[in-house]
N, C-alpha and C. Protein backbone atom coordinates (compact mmCIF):
# COMPACT_ATOMS: atom_id res chain seq x y z
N UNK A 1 -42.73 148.91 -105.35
CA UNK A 1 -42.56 148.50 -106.74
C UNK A 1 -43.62 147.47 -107.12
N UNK A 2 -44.38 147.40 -108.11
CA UNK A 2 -45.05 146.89 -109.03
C UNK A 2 -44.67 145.27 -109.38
N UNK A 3 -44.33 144.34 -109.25
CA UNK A 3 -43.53 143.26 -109.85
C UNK A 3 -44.27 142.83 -110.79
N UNK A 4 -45.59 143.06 -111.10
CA UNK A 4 -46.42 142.84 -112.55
C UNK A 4 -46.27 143.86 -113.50
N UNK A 5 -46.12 144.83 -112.93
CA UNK A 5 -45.86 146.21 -113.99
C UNK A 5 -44.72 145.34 -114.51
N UNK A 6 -43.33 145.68 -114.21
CA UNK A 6 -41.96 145.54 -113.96
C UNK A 6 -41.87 143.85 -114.91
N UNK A 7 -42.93 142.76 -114.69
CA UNK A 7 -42.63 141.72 -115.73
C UNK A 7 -43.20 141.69 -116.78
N UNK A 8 -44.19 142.57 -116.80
CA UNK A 8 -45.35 142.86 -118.25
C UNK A 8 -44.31 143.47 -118.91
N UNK A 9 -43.52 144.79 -118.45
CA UNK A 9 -42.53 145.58 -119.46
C UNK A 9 -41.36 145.02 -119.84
N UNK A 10 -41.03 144.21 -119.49
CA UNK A 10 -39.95 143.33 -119.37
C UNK A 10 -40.33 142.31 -120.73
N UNK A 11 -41.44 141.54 -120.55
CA UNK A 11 -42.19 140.95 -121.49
C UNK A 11 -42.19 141.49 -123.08
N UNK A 12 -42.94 142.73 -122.34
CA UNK A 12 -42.97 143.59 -124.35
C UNK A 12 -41.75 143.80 -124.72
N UNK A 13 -40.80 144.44 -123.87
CA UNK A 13 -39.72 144.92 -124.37
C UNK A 13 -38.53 143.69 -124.73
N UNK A 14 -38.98 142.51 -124.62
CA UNK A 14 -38.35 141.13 -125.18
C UNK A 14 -39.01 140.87 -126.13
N UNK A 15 -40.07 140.87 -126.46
CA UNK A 15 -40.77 140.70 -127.43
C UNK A 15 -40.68 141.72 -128.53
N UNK A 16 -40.80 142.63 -128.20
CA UNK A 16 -39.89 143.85 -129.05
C UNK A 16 -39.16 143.65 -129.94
N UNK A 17 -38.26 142.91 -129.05
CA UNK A 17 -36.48 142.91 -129.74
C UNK A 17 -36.33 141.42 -130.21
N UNK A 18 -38.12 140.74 -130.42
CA UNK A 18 -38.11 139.22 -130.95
C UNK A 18 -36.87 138.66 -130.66
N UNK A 19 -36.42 138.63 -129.15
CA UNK A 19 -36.24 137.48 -128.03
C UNK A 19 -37.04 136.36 -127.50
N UNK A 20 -36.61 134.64 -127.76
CA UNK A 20 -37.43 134.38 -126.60
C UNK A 20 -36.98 134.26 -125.34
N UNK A 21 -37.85 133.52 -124.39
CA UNK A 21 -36.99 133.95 -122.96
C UNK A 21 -35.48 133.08 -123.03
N UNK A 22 -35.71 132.02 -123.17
CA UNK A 22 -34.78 131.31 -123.70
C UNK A 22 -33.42 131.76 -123.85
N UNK A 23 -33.48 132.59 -125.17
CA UNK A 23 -32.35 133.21 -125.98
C UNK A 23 -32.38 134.47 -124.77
N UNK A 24 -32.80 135.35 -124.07
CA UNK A 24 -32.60 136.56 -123.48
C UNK A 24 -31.92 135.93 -122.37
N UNK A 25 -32.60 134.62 -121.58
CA UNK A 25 -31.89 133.99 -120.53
C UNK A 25 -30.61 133.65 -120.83
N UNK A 26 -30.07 133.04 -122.06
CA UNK A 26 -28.21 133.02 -122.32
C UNK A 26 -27.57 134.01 -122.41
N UNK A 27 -27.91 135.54 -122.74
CA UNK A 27 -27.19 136.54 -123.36
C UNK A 27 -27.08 136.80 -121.77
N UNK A 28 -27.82 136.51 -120.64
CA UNK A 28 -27.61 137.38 -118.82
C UNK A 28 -27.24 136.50 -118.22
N UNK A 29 -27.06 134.88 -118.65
CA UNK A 29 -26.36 134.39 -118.24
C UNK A 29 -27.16 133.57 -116.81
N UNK A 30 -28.70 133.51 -116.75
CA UNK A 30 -29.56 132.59 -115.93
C UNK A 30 -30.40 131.95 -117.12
N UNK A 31 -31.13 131.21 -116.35
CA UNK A 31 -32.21 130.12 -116.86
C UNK A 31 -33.70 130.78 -116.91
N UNK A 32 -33.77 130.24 -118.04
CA UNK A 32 -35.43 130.65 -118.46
C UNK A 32 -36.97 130.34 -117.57
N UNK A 33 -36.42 129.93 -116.67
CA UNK A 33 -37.15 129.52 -115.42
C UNK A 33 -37.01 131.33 -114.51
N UNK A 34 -36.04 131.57 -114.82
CA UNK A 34 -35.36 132.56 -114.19
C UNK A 34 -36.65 133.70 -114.58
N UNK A 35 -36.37 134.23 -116.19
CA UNK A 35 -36.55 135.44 -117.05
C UNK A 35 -38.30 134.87 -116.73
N UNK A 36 -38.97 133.93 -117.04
CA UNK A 36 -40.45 133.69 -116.84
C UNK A 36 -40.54 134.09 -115.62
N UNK A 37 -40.25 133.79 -114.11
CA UNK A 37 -40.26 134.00 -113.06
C UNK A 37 -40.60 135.73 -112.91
N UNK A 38 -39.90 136.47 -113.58
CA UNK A 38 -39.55 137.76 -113.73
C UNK A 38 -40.60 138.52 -114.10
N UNK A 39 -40.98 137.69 -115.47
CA UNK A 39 -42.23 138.19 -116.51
C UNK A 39 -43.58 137.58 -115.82
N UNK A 40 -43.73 136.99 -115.39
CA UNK A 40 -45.02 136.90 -114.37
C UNK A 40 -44.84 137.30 -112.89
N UNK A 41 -44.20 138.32 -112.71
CA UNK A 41 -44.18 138.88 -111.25
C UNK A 41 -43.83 138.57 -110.14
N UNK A 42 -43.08 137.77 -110.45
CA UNK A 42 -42.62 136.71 -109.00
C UNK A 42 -41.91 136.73 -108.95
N UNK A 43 -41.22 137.90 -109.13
CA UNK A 43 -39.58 138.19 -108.57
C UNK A 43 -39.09 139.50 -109.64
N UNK A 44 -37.52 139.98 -108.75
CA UNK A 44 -37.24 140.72 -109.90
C UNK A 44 -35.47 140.41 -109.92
N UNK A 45 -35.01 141.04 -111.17
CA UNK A 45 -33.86 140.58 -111.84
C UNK A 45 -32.68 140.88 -110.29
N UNK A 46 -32.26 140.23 -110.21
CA UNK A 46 -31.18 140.73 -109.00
C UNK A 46 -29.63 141.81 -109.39
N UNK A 47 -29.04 142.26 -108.70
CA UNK A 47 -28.43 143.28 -109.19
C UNK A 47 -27.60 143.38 -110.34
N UNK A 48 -26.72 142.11 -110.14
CA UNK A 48 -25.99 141.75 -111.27
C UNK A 48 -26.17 140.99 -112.72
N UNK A 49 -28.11 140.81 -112.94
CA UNK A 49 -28.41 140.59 -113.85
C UNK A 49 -29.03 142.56 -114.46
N UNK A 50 -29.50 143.11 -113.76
CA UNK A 50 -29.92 144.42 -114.30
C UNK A 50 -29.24 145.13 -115.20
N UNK A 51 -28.09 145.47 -114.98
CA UNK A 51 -27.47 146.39 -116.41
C UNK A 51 -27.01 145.51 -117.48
N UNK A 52 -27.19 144.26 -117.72
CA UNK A 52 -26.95 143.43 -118.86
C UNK A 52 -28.31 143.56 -119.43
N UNK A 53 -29.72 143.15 -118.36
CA UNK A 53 -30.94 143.24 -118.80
C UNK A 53 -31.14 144.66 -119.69
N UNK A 54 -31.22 145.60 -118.94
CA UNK A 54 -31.24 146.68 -119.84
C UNK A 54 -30.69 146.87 -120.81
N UNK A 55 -29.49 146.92 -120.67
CA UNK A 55 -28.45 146.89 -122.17
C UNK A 55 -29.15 146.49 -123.77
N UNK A 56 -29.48 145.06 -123.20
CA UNK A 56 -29.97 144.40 -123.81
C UNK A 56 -31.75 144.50 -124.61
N UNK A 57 -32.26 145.15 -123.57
CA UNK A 57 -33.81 145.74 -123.72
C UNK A 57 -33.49 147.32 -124.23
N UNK A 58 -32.45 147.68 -124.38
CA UNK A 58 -32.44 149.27 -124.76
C UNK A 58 -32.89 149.71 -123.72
N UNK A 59 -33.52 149.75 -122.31
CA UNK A 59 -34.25 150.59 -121.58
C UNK A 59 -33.11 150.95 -120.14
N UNK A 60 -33.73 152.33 -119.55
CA UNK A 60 -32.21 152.77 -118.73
C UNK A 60 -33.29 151.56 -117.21
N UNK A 61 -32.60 151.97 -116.34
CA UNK A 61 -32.66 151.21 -115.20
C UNK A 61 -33.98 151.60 -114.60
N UNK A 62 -33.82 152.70 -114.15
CA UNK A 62 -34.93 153.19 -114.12
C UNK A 62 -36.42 152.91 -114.74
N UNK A 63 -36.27 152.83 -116.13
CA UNK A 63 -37.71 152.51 -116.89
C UNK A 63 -38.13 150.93 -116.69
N UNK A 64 -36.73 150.28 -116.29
CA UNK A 64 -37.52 148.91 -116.00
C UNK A 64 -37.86 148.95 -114.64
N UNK A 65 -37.07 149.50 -113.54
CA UNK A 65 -37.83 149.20 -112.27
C UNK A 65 -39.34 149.84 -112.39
N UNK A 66 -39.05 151.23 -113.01
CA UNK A 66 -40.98 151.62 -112.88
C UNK A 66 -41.89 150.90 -114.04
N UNK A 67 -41.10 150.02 -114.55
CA UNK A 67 -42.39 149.24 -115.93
C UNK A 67 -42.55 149.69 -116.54
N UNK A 68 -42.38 151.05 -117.02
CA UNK A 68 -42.65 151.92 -118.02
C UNK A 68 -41.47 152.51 -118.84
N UNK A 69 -41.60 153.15 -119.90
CA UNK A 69 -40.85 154.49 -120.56
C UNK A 69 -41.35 155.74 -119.41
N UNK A 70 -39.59 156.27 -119.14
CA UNK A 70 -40.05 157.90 -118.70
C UNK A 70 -39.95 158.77 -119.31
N UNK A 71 -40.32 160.03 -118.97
CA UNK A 71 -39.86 161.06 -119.55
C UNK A 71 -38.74 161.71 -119.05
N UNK A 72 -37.77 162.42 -119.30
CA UNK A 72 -36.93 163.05 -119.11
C UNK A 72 -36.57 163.55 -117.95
N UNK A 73 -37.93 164.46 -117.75
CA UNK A 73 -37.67 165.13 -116.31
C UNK A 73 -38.09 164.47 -115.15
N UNK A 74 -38.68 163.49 -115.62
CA UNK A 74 -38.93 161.92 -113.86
C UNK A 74 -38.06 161.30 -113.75
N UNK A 75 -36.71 161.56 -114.45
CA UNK A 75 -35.52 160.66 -114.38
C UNK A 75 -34.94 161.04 -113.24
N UNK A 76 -34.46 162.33 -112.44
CA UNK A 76 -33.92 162.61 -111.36
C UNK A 76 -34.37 161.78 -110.43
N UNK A 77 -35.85 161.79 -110.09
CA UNK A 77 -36.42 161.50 -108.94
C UNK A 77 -36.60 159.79 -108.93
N UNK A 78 -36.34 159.19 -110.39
CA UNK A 78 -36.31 157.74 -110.32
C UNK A 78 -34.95 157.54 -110.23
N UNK A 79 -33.54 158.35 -110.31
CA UNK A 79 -32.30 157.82 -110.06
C UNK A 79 -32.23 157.88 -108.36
N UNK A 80 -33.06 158.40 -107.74
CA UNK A 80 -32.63 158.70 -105.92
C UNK A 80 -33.26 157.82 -105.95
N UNK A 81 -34.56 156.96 -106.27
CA UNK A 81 -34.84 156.09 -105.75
C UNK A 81 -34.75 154.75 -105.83
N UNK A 82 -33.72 154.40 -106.80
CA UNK A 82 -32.97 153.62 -107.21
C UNK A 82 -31.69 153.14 -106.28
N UNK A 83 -30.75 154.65 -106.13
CA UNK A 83 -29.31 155.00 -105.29
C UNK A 83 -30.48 154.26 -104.01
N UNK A 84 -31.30 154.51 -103.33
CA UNK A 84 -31.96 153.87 -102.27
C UNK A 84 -31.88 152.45 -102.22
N UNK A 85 -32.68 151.82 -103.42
CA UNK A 85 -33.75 150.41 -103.18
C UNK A 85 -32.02 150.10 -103.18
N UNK A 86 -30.66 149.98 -103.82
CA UNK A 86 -29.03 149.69 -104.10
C UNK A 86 -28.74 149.45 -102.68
N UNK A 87 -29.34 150.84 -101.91
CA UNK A 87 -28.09 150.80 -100.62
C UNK A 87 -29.35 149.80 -100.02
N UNK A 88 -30.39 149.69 -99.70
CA UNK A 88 -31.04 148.87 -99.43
C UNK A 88 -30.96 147.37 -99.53
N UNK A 89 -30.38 146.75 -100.87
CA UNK A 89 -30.35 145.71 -101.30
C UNK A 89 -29.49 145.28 -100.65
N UNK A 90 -27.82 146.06 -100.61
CA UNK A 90 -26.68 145.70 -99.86
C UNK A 90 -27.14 145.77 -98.41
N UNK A 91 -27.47 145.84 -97.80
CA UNK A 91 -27.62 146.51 -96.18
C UNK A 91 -28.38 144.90 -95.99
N UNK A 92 -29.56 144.49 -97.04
CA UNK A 92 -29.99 142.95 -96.73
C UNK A 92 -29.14 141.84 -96.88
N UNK A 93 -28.46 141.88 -98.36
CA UNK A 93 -26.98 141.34 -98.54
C UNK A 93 -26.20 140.84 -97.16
N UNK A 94 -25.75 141.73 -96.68
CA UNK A 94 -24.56 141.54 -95.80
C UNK A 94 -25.29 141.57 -94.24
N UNK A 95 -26.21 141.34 -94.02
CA UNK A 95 -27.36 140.76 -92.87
C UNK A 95 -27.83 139.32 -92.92
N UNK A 96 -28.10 138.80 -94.54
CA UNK A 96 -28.12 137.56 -95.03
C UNK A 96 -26.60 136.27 -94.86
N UNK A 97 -25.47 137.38 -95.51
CA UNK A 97 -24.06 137.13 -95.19
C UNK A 97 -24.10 136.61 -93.89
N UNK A 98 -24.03 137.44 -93.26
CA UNK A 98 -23.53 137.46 -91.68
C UNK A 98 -24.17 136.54 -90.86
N UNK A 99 -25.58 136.31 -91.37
CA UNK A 99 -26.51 135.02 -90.84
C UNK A 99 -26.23 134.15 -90.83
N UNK A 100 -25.88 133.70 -92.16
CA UNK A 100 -25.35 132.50 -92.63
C UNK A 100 -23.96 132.24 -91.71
N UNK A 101 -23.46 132.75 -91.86
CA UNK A 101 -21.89 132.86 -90.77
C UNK A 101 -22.55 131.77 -89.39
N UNK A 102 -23.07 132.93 -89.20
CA UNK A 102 -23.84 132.34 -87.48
C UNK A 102 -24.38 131.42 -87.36
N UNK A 103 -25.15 131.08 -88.53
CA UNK A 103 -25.91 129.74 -88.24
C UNK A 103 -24.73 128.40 -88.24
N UNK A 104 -23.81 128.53 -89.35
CA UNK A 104 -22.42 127.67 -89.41
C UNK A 104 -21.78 127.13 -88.17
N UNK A 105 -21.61 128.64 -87.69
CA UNK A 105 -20.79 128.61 -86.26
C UNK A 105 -21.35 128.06 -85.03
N UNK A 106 -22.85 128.36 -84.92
CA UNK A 106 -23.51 127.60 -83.85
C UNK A 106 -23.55 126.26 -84.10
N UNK A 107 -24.38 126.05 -85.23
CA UNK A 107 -24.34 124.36 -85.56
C UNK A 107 -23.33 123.80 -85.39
N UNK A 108 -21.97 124.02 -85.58
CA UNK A 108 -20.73 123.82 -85.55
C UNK A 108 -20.32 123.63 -84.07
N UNK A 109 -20.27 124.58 -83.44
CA UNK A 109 -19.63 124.15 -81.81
C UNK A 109 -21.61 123.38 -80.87
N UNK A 110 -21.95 123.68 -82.15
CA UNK A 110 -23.52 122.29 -81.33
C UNK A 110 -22.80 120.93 -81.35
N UNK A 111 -22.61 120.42 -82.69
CA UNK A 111 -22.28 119.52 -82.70
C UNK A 111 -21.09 118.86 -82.27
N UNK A 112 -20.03 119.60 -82.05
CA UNK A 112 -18.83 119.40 -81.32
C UNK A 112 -19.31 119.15 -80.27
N UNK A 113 -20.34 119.81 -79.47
CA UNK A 113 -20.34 119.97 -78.16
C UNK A 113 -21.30 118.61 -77.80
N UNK A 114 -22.08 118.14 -78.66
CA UNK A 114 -22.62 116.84 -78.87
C UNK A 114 -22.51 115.49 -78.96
N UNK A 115 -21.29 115.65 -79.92
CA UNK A 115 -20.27 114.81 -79.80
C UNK A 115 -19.16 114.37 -78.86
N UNK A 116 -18.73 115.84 -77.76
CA UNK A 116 -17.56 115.34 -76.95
C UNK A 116 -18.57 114.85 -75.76
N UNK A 117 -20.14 115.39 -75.55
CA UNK A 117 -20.74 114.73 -73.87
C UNK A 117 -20.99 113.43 -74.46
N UNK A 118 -21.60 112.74 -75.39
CA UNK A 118 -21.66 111.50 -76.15
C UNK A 118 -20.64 110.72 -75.61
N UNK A 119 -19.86 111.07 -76.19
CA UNK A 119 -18.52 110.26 -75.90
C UNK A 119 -17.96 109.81 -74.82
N UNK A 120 -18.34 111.27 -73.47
CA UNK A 120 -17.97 111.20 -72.69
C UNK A 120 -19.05 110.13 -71.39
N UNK A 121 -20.26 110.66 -71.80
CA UNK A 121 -21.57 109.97 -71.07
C UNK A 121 -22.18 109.29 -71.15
N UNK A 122 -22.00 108.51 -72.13
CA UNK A 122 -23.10 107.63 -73.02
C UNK A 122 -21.96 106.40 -73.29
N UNK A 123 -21.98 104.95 -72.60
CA UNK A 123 -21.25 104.13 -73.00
C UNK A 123 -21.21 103.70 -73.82
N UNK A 124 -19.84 103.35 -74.61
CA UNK A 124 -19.98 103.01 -76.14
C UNK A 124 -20.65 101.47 -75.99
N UNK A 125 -20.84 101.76 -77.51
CA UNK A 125 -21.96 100.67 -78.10
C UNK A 125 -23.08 101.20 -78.99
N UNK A 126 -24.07 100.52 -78.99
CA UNK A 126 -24.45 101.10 -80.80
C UNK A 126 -25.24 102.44 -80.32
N UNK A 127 -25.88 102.53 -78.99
CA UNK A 127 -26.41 103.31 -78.94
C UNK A 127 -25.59 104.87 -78.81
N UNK A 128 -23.93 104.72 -78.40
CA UNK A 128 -23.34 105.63 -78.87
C UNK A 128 -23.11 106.17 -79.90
N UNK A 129 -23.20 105.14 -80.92
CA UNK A 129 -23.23 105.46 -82.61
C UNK A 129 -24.29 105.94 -82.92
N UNK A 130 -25.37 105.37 -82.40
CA UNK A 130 -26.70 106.10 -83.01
C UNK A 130 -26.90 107.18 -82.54
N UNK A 131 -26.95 107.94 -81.69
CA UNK A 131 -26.83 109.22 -80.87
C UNK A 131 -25.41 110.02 -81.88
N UNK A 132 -24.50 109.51 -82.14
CA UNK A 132 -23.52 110.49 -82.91
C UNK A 132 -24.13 110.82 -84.66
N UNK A 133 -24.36 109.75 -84.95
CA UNK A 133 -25.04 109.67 -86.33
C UNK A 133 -25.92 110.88 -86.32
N UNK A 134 -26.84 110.44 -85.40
CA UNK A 134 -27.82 111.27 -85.18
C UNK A 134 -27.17 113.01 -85.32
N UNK A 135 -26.59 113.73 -84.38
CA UNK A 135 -26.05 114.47 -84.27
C UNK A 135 -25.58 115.18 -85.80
N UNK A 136 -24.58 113.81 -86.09
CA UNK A 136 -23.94 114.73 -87.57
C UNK A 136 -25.34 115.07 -88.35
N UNK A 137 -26.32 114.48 -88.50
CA UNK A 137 -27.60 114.33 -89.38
C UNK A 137 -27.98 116.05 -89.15
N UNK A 138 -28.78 116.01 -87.82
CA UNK A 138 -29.24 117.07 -87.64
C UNK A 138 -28.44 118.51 -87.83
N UNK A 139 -26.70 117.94 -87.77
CA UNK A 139 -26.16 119.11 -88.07
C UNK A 139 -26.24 119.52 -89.62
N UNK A 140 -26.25 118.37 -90.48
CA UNK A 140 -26.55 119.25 -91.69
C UNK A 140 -27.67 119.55 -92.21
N UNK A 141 -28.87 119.64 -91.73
CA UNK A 141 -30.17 120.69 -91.73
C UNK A 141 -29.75 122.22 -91.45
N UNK A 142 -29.28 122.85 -91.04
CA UNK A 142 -28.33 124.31 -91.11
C UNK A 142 -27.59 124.29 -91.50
N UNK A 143 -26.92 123.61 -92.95
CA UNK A 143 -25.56 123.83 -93.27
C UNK A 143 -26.68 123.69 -94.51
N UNK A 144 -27.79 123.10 -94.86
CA UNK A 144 -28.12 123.01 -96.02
C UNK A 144 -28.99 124.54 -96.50
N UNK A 145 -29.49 124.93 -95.14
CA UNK A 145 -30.47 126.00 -94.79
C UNK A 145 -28.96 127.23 -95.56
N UNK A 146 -28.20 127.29 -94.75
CA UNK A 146 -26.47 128.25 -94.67
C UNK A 146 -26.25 128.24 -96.26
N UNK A 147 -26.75 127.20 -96.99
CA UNK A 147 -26.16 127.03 -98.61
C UNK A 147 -27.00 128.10 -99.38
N UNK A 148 -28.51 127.67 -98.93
CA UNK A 148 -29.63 128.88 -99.33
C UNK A 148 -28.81 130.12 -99.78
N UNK A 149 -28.84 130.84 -98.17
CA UNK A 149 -28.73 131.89 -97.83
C UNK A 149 -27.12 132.35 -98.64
N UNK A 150 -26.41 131.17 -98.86
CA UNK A 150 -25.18 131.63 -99.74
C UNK A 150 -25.95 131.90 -100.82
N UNK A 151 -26.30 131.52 -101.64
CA UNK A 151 -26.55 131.45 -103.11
C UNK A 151 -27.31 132.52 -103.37
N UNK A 152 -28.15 132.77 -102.33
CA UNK A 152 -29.20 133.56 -102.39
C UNK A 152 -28.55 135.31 -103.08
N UNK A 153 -27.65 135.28 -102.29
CA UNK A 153 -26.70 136.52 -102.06
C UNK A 153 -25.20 136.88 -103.02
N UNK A 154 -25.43 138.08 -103.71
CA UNK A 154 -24.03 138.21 -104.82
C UNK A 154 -23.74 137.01 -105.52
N UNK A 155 -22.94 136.72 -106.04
CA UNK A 155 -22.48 136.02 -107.19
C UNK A 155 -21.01 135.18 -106.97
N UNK A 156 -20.88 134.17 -107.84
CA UNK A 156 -19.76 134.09 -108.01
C UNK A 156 -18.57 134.02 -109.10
N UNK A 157 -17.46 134.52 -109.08
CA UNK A 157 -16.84 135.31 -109.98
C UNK A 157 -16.02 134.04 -110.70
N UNK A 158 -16.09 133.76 -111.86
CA UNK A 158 -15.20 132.92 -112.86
C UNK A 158 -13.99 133.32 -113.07
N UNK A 159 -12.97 132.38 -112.36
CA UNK A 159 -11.39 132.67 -112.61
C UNK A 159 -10.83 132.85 -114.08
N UNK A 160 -11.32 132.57 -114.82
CA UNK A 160 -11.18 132.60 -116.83
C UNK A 160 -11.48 134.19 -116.91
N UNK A 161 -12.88 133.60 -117.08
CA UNK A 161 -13.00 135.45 -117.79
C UNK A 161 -13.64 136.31 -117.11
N UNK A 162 -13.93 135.75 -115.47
CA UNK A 162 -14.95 136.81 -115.24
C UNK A 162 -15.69 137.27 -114.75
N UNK A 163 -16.64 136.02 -115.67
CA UNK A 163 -18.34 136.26 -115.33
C UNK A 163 -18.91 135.87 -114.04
N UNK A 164 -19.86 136.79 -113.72
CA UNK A 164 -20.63 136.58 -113.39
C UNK A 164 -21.62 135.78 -112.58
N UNK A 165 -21.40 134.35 -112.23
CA UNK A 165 -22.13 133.42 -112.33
C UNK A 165 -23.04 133.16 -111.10
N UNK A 166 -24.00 132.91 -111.12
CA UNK A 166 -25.33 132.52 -110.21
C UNK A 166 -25.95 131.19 -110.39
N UNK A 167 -25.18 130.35 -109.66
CA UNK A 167 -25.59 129.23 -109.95
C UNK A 167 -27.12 128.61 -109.03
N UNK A 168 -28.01 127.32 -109.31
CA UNK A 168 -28.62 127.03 -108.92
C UNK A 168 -28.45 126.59 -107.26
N UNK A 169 -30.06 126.54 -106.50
CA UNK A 169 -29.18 125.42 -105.22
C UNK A 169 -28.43 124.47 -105.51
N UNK A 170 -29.20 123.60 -106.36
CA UNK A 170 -28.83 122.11 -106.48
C UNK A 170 -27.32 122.10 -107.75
N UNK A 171 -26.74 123.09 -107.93
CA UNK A 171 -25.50 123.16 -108.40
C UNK A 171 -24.51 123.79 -107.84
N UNK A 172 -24.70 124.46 -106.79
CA UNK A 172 -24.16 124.82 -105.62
C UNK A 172 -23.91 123.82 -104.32
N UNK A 173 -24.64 123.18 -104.27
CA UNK A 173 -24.57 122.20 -103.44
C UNK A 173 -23.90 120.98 -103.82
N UNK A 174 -23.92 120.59 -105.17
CA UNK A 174 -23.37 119.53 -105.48
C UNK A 174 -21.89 119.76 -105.80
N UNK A 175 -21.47 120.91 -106.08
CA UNK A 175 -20.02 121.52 -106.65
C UNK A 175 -19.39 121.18 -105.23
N UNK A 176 -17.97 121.21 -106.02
CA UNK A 176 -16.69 121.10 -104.72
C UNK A 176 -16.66 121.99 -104.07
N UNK A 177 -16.22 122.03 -102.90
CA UNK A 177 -16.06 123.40 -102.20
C UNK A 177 -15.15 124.04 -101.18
N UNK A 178 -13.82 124.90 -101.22
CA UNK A 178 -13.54 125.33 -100.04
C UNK A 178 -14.32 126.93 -99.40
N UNK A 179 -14.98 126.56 -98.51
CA UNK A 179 -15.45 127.59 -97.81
C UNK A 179 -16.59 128.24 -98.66
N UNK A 180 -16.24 129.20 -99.04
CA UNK A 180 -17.37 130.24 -100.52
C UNK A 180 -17.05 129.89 -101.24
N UNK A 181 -15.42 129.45 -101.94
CA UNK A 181 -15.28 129.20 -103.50
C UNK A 181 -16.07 128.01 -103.69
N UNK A 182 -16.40 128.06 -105.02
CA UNK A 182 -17.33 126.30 -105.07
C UNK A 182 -16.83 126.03 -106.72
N UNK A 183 -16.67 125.08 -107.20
CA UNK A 183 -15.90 124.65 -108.38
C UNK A 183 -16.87 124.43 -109.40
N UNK A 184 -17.29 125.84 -110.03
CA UNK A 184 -18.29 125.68 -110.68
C UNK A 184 -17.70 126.04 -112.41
N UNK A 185 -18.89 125.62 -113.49
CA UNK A 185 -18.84 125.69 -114.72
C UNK A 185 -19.41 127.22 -115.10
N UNK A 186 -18.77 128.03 -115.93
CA UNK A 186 -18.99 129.24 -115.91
C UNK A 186 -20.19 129.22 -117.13
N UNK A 187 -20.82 129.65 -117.55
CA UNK A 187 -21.98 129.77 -118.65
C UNK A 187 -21.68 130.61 -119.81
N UNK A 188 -20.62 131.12 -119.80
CA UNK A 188 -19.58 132.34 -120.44
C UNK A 188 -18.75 131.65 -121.16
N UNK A 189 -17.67 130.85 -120.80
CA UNK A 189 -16.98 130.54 -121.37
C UNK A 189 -16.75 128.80 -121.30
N UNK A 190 -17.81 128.21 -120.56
CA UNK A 190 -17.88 126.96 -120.17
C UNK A 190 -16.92 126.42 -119.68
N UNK A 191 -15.54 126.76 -118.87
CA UNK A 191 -14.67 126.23 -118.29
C UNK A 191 -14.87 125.93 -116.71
N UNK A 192 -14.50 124.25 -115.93
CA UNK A 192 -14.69 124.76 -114.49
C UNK A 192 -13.43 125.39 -113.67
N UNK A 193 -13.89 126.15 -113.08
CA UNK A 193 -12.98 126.68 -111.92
C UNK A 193 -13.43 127.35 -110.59
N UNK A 194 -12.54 127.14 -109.92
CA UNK A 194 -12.46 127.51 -108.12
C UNK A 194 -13.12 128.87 -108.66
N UNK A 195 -14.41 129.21 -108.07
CA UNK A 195 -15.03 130.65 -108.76
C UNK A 195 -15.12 130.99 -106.83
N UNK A 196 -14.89 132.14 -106.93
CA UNK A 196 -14.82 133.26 -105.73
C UNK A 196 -16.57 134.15 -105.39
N UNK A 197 -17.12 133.66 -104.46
CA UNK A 197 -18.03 134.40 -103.79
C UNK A 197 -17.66 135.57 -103.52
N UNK A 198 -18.49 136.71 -104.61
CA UNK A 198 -18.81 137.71 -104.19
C UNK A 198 -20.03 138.41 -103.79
N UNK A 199 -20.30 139.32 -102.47
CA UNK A 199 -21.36 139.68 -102.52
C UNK A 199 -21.94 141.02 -102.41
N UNK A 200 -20.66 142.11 -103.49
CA UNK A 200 -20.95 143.23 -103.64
C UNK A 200 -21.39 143.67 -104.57
């Protein structure tokens, strides 16, 4: 795929419909950092922004992944390769998922396991504290890395109405959190709530 084709058409066809990115970025529900990102080639819309994007551009799915208008009869052969790049996307999805898992879990019985020889070998006093400090520190360098790789992946779902939502790192990270849910502000209906990680 093209990602300059794919943000040039993206471009006209906002411009088209005298959008700026701005205003196209509220109607999908990301930031205009986002939709520019897009339109200069450096990325492309992720799954659950695409059929709002189109909707919205009049164009089928297809004509935006190839950057162009098709014709009729190239539509078959751009829907198989679509049903592909989909099962593709998920197959990275839930490899990304599952990473993240692992990295949690190791860091996790690291630092346990850090903490109980500490305790056990190292006579208390400050240099036991500093050696534990230490420990928790380095453990959250993979829990911050683990946040990435959350956010990175599916969405999370607004208990109100719904939507959608893809929040930033640095609003992901700062939100409350049990486990995946994270207590975020929806962009839809502006209410906060316990929103549910999904990543299908």
């Amino acid at each position: 795929m093209d990602y300059n084709k794919i943000g040039n058409f993206i471009a006209t066809e906002r411009k088209a419909k005298k959008l700026t990115q701005v205003k196209l970025a509220e109607k999908i529900f990301v930031s205009e950092k986002t939709v520019s990102k897009w339109e200069n080639g450096k990325g492309l819309p992720d799954t659950n922004s695409l059929p709002k994007l189109c909707e919205i551009l009049d164009v089928s799915l297809n004509e935006l992944l190839s950057g162009e208008r098709i014709a009729v009869e190239n539509r078959l052969h751009n829907e198989q390769l679509l049903l592909n790049i989909a099962k593709e996307l998920e197959r990275k999805n839930k490899t990304i998922w599952k990473s993240m898992w692992v990295i949690l879990t190791v860091s996790m019985i690291a630092l346990i396991a850090g903490v109980f020889l500490t305790a056990f070998f190292i006579p208390e006093g400050i240099w036991q504290l500093v050696i534990m400090l230490g420990l928790c520190i380095v453990f959250l360098i993979p829990c911050f890395y683990a946040l990435k790789l959350e956010v990175s992946v599916g969405y999370y779902k607004c208990k109100s109405c719904g939507c959608e939502i893809i929040p930033s790192y640095s609003e992901a990270l700062w939100a409350m959190h049990m486990g995946t849910t994270r207590y975020l502000k929806c962009p839809n209906c502006h209410k906060r709530t316990w929103c549910k990680k999904v990543i299908k």
